[in-house]
PDB file of N, CA and C in Angstrom:
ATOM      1  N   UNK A   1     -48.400 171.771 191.721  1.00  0.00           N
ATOM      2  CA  UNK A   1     -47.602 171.020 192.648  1.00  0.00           C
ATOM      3  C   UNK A   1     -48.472 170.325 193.698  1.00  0.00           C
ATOM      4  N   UNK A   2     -49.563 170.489 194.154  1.00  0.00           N
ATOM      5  CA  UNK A   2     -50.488 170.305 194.975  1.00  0.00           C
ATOM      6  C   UNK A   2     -50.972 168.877 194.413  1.00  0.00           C
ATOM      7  N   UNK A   3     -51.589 168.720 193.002  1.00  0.00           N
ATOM      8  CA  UNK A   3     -51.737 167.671 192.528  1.00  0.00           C
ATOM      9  C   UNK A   3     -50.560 166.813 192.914  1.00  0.00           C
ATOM     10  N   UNK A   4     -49.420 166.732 192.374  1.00  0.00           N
ATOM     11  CA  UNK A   4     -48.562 166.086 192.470  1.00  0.00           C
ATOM     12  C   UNK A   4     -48.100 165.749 193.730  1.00  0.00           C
ATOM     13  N   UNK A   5     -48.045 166.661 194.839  1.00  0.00           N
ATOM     14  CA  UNK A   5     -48.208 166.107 196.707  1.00  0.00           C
ATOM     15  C   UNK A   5     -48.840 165.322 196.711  1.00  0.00           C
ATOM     16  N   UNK A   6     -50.250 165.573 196.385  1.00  0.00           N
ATOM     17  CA  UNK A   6     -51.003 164.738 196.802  1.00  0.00           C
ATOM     18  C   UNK A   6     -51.467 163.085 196.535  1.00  0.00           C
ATOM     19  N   UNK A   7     -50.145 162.948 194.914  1.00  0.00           N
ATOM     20  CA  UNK A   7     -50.367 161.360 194.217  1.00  0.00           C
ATOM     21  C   UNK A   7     -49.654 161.098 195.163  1.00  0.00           C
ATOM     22  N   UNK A   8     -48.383 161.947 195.695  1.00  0.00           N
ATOM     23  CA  UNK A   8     -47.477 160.872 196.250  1.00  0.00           C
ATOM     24  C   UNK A   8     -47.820 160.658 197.494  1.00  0.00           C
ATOM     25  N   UNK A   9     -48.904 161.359 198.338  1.00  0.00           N
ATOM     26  CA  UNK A   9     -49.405 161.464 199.516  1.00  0.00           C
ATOM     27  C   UNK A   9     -50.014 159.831 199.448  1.00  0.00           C
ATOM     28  N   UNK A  10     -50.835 159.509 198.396  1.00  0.00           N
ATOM     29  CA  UNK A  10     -51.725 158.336 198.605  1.00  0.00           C
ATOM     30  C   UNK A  10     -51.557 156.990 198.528  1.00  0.00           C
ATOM     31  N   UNK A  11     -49.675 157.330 198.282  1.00  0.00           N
ATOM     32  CA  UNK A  11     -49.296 155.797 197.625  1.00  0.00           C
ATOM     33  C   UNK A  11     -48.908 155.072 199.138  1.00  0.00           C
ATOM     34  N   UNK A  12     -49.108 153.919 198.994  1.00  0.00           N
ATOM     35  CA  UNK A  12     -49.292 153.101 200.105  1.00  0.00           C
ATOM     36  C   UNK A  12     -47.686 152.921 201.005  1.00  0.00           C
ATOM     37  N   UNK A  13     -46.997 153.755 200.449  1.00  0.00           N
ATOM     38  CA  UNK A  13     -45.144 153.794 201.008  1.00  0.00           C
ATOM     39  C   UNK A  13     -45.310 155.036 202.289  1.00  0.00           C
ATOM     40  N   UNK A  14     -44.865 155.143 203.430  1.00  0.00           N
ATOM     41  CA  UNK A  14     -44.254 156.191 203.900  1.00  0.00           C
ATOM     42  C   UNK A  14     -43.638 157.033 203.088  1.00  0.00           C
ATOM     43  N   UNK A  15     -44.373 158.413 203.230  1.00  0.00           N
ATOM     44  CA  UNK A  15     -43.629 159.554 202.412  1.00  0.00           C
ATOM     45  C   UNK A  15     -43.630 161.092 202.833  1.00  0.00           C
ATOM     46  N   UNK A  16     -42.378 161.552 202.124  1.00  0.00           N
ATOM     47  CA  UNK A  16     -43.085 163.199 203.263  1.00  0.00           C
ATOM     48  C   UNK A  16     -42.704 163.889 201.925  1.00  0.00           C
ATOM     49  N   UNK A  17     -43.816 164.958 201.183  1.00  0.00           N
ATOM     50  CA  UNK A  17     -43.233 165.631 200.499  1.00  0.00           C
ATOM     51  C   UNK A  17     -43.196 167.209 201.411  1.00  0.00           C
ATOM     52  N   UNK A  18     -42.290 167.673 200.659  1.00  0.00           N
ATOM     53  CA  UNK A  18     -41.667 169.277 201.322  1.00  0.00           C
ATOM     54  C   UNK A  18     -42.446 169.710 200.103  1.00  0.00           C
ATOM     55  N   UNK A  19     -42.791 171.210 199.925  1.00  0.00           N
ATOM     56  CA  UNK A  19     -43.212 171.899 198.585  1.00  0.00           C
ATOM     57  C   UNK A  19     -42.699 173.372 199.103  1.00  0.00           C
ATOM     58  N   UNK A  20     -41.906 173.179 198.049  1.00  0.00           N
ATOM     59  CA  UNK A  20     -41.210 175.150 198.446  1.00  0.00           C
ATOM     60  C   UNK A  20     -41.608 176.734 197.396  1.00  0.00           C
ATOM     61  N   UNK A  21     -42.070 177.580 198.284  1.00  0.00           N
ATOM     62  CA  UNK A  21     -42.850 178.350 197.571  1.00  0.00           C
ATOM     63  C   UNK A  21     -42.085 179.932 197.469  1.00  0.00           C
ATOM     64  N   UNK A  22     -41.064 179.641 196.416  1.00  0.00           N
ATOM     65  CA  UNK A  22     -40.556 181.022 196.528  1.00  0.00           C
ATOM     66  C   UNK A  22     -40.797 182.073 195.453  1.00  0.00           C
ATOM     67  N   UNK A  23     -41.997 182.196 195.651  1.00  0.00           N
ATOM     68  CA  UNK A  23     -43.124 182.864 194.688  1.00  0.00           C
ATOM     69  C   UNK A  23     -42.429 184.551 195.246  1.00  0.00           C
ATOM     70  N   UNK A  24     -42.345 184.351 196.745  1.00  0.00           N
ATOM     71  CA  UNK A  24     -42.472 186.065 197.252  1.00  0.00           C
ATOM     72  C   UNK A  24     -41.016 186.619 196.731  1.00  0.00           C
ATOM     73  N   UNK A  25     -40.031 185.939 196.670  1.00  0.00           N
ATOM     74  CA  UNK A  25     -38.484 186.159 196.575  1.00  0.00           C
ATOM     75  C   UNK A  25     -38.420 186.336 194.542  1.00  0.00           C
ATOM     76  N   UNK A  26     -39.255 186.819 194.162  1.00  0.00           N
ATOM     77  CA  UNK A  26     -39.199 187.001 192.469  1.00  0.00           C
ATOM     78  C   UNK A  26     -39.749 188.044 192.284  1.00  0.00           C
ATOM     79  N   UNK A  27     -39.468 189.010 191.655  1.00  0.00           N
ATOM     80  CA  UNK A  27     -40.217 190.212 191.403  1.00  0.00           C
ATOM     81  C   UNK A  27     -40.997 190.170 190.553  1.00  0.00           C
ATOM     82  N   UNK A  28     -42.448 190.090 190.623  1.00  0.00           N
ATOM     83  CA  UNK A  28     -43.467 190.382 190.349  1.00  0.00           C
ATOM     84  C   UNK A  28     -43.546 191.358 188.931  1.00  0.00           C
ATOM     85  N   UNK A  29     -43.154 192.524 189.256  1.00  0.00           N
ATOM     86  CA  UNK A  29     -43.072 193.395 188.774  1.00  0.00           C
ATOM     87  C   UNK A  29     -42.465 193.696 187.137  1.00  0.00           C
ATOM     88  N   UNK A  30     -41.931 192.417 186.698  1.00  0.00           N
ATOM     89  CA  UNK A  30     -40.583 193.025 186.359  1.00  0.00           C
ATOM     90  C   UNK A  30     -41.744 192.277 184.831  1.00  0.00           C
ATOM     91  N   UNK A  31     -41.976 192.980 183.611  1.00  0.00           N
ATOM     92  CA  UNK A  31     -42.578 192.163 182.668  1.00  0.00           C
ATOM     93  C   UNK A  31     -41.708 191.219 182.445  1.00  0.00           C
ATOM     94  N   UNK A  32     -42.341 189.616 181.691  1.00  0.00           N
ATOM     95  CA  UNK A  32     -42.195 188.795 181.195  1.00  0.00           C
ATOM     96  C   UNK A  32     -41.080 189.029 180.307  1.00  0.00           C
ATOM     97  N   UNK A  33     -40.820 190.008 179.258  1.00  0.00           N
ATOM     98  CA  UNK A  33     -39.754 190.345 178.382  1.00  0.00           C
ATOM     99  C   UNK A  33     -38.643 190.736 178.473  1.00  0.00           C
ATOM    100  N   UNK A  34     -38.539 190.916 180.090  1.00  0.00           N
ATOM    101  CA  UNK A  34     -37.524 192.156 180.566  1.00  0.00           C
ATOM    102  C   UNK A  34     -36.150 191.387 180.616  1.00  0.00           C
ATOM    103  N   UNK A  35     -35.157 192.055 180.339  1.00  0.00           N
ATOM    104  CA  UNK A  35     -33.678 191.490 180.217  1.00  0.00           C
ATOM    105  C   UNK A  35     -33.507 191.062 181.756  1.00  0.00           C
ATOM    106  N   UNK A  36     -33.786 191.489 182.470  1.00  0.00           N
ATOM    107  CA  UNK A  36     -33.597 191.680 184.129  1.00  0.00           C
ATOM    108  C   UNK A  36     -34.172 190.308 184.714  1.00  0.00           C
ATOM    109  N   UNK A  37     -35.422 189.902 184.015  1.00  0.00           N
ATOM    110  CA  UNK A  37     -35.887 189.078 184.660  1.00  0.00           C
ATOM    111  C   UNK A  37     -34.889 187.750 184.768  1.00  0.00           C
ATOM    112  N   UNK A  38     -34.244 187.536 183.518  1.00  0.00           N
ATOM    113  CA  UNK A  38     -33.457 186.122 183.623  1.00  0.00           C
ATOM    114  C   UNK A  38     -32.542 186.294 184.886  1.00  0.00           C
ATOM    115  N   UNK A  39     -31.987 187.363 184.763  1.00  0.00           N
ATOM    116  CA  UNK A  39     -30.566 187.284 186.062  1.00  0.00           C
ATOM    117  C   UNK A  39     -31.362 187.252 186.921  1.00  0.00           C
ATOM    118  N   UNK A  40     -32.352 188.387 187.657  1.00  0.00           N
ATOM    119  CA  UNK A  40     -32.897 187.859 189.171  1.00  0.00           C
ATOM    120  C   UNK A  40     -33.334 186.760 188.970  1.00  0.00           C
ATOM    121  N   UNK A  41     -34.168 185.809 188.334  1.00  0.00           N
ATOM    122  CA  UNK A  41     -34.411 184.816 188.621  1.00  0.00           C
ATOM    123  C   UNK A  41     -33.550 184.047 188.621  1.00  0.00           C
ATOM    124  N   UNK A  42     -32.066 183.976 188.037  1.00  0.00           N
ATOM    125  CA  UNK A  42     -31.105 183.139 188.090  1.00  0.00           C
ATOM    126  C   UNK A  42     -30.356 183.285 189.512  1.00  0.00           C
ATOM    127  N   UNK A  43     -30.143 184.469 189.953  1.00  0.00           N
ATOM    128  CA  UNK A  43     -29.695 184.617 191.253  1.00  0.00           C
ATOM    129  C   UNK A  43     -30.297 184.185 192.346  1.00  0.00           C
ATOM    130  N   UNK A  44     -31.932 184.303 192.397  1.00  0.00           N
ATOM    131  CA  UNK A  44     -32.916 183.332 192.967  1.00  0.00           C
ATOM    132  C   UNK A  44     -32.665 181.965 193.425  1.00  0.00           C
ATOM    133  N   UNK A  45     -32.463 181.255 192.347  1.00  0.00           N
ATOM    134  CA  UNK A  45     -32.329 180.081 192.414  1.00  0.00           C
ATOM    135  C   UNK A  45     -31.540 179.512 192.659  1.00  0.00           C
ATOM    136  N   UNK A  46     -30.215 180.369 192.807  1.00  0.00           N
ATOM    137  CA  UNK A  46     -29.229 179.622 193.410  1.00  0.00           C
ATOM    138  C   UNK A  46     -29.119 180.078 194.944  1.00  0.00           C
ATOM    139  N   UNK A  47     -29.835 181.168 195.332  1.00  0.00           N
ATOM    140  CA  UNK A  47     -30.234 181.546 197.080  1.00  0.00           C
ATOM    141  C   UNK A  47     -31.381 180.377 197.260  1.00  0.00           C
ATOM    142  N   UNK A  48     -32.338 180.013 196.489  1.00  0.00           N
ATOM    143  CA  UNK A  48     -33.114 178.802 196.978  1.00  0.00           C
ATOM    144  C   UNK A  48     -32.710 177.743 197.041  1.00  0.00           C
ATOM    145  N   UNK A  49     -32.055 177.448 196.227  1.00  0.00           N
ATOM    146  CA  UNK A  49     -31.022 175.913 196.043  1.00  0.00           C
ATOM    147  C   UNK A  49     -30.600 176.064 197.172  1.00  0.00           C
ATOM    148  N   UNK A  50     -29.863 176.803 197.923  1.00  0.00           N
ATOM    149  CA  UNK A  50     -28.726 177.038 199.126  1.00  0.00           C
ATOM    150  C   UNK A  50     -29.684 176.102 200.191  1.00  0.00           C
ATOM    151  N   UNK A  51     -30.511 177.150 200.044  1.00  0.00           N
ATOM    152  CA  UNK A  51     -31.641 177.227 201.171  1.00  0.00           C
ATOM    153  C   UNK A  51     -32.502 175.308 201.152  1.00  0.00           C
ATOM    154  N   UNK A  52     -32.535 175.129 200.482  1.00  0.00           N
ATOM    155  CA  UNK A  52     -33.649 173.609 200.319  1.00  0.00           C
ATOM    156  C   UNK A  52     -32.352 172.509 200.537  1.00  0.00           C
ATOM    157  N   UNK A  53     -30.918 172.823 200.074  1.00  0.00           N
ATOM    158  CA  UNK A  53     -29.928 172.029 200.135  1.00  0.00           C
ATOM    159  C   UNK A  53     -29.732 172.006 201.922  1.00  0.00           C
ATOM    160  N   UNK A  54     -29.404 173.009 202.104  1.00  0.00           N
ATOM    161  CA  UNK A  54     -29.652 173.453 203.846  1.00  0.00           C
ATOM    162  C   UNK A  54     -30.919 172.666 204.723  1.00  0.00           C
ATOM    163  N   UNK A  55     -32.264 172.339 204.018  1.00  0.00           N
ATOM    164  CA  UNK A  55     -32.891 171.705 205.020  1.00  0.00           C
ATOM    165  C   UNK A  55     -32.635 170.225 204.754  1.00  0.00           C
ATOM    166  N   UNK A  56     -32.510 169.808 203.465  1.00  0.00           N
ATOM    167  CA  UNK A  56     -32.021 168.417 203.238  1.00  0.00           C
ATOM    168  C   UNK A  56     -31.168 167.731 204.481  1.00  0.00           C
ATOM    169  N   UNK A  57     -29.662 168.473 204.830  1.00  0.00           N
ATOM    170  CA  UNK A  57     -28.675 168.485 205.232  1.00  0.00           C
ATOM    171  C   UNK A  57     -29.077 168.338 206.914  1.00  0.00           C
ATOM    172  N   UNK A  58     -30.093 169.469 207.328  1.00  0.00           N
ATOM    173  CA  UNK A  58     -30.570 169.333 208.334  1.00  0.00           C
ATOM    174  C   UNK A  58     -31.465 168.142 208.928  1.00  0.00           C
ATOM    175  N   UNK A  59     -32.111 167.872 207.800  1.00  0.00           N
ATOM    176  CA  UNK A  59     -32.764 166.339 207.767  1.00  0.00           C
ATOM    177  C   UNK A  59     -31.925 165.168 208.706  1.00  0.00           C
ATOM    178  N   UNK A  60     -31.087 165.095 207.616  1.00  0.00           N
ATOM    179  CA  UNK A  60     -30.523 164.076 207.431  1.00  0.00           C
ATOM    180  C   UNK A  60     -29.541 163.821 208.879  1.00  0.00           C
ATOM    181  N   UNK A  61     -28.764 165.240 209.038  1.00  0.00           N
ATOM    182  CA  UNK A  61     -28.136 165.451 210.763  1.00  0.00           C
ATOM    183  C   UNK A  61     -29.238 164.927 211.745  1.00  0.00           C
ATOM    184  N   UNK A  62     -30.167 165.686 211.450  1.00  0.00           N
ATOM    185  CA  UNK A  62     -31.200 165.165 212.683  1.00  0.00           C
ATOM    186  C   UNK A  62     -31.687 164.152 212.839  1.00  0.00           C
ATOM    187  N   UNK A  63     -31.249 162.972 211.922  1.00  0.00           N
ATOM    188  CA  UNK A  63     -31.824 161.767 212.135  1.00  0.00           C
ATOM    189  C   UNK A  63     -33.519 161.506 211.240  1.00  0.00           C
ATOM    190  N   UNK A  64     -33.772 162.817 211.007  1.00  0.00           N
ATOM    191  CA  UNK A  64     -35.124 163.053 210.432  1.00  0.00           C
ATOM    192  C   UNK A  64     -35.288 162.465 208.811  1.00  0.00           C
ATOM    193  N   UNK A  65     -34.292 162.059 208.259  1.00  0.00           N
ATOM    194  CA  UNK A  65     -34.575 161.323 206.789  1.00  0.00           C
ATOM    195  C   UNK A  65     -33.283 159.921 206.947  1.00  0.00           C
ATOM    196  N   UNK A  66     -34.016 159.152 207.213  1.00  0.00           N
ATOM    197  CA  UNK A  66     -32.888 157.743 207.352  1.00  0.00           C
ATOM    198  C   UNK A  66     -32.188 157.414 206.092  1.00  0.00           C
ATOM    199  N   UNK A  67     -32.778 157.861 204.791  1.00  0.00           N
ATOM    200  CA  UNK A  67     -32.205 157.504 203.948  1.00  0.00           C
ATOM    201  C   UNK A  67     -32.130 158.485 202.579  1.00  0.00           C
ATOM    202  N   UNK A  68     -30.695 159.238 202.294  1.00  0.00           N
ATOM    203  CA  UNK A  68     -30.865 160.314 201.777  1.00  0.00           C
ATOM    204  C   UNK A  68     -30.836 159.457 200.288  1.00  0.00           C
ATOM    205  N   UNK A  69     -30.496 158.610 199.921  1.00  0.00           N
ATOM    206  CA  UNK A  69     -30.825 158.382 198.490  1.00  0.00           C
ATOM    207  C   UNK A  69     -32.006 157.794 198.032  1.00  0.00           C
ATOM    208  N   UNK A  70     -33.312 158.469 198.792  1.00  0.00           N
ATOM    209  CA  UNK A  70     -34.494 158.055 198.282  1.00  0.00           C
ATOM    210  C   UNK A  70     -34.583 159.614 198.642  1.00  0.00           C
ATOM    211  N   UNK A  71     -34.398 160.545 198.167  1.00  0.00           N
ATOM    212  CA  UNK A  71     -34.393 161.971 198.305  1.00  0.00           C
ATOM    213  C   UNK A  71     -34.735 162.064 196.344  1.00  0.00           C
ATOM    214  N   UNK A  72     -35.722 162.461 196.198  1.00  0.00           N
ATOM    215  CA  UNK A  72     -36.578 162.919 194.847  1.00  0.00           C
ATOM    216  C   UNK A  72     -36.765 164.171 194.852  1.00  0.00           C
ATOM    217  N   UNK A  73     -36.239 165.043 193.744  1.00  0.00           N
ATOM    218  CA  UNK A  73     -36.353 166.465 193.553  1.00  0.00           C
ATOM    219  C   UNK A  73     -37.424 166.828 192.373  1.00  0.00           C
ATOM    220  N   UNK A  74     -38.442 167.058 192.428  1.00  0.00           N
ATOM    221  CA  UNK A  74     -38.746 167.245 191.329  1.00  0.00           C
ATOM    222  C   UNK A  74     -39.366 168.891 190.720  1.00  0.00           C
ATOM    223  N   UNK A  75     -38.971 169.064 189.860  1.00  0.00           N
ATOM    224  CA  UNK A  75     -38.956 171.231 189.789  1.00  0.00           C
ATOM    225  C   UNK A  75     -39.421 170.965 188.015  1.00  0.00           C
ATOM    226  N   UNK A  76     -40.077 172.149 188.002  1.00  0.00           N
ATOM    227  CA  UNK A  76     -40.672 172.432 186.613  1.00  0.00           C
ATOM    228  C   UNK A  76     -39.998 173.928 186.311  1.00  0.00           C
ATOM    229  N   UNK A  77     -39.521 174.188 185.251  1.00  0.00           N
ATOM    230  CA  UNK A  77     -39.061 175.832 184.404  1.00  0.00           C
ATOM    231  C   UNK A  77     -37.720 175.871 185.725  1.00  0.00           C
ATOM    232  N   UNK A  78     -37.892 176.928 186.324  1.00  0.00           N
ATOM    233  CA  UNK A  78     -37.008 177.709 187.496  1.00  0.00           C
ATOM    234  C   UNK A  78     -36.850 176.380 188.449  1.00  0.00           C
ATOM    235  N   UNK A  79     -38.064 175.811 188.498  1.00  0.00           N
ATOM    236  CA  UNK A  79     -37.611 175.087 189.704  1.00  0.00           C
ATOM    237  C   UNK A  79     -36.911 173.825 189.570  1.00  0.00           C
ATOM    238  N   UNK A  80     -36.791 173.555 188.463  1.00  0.00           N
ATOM    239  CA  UNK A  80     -35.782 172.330 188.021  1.00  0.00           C
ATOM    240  C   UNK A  80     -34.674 172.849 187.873  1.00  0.00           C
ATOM    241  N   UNK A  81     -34.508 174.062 187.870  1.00  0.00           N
ATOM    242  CA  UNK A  81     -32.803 174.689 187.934  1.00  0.00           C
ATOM    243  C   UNK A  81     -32.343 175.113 189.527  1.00  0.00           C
ATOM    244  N   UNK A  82     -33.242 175.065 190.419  1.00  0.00           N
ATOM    245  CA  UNK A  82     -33.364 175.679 191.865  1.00  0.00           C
ATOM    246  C   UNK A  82     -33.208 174.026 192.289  1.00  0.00           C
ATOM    247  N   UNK A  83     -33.371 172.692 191.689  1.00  0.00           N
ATOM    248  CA  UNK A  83     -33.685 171.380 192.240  1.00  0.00           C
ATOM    249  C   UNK A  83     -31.671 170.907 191.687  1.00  0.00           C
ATOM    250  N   UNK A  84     -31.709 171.210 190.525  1.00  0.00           N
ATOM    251  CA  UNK A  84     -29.949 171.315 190.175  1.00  0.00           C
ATOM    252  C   UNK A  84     -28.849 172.099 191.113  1.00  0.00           C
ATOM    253  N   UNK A  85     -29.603 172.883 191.504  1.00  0.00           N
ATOM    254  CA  UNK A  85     -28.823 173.527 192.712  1.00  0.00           C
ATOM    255  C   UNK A  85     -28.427 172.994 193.573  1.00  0.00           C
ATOM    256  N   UNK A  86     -29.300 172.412 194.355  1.00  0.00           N
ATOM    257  CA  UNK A  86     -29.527 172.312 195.421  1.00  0.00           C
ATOM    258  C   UNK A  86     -28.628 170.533 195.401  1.00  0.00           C
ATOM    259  N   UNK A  87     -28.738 170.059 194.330  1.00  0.00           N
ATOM    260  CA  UNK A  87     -27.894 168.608 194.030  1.00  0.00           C
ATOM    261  C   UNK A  87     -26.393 169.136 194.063  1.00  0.00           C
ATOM    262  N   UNK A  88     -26.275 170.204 193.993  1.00  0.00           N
ATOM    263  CA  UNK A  88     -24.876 170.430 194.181  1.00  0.00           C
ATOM    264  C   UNK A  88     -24.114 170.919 195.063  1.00  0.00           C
ATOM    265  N   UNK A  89     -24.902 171.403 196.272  1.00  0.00           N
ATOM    266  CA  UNK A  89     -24.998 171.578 197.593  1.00  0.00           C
ATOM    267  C   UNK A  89     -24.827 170.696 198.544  1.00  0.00           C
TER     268      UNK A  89
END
């Protein structure tokens, strides 16, 4: 994701990317195979969706994003389902 901040950092437009890291809110623990893992991570993502839909919202009240339909989500595996969320928020 860092790569990808940083193309959009250099392009000659005003831009702000956000990058959200909810690495700590996933259990670690839980192996790769485990039946468990799909639901917490599904429950995850819709407490992160909440949460990223929530600062959008705050943005936008505060005057802090003039224009919400140049609002770009972009999520890979989990986080393209945490970026669907949050579109529905």
């Amino acid at each position: 994701m860092i790569i990808l901040a940083t193309a959009f950092l250099k392009k000659k437009v005003p831009t702000n990317v956000i990058l959200v890291d909810w690495s700590s809110l996933t259990p670690a623990v839980l192996p790769h195979n485990s039946l468990a893992h799909g639901p917490v991570a599904s429950i995850d993502a819709e407490l992160i969706g909440r949460k990223v839909a929530g600062l959008v919202v705050f943005l936008i009240n505060h005057g802090l994003l003039a224009d919400p339909t140049r609002v770009h989500l972009i999520g890979f595996s989990l986080g393209a389902q945490i970026a669907g969320v949050v579109m529905f928020h």
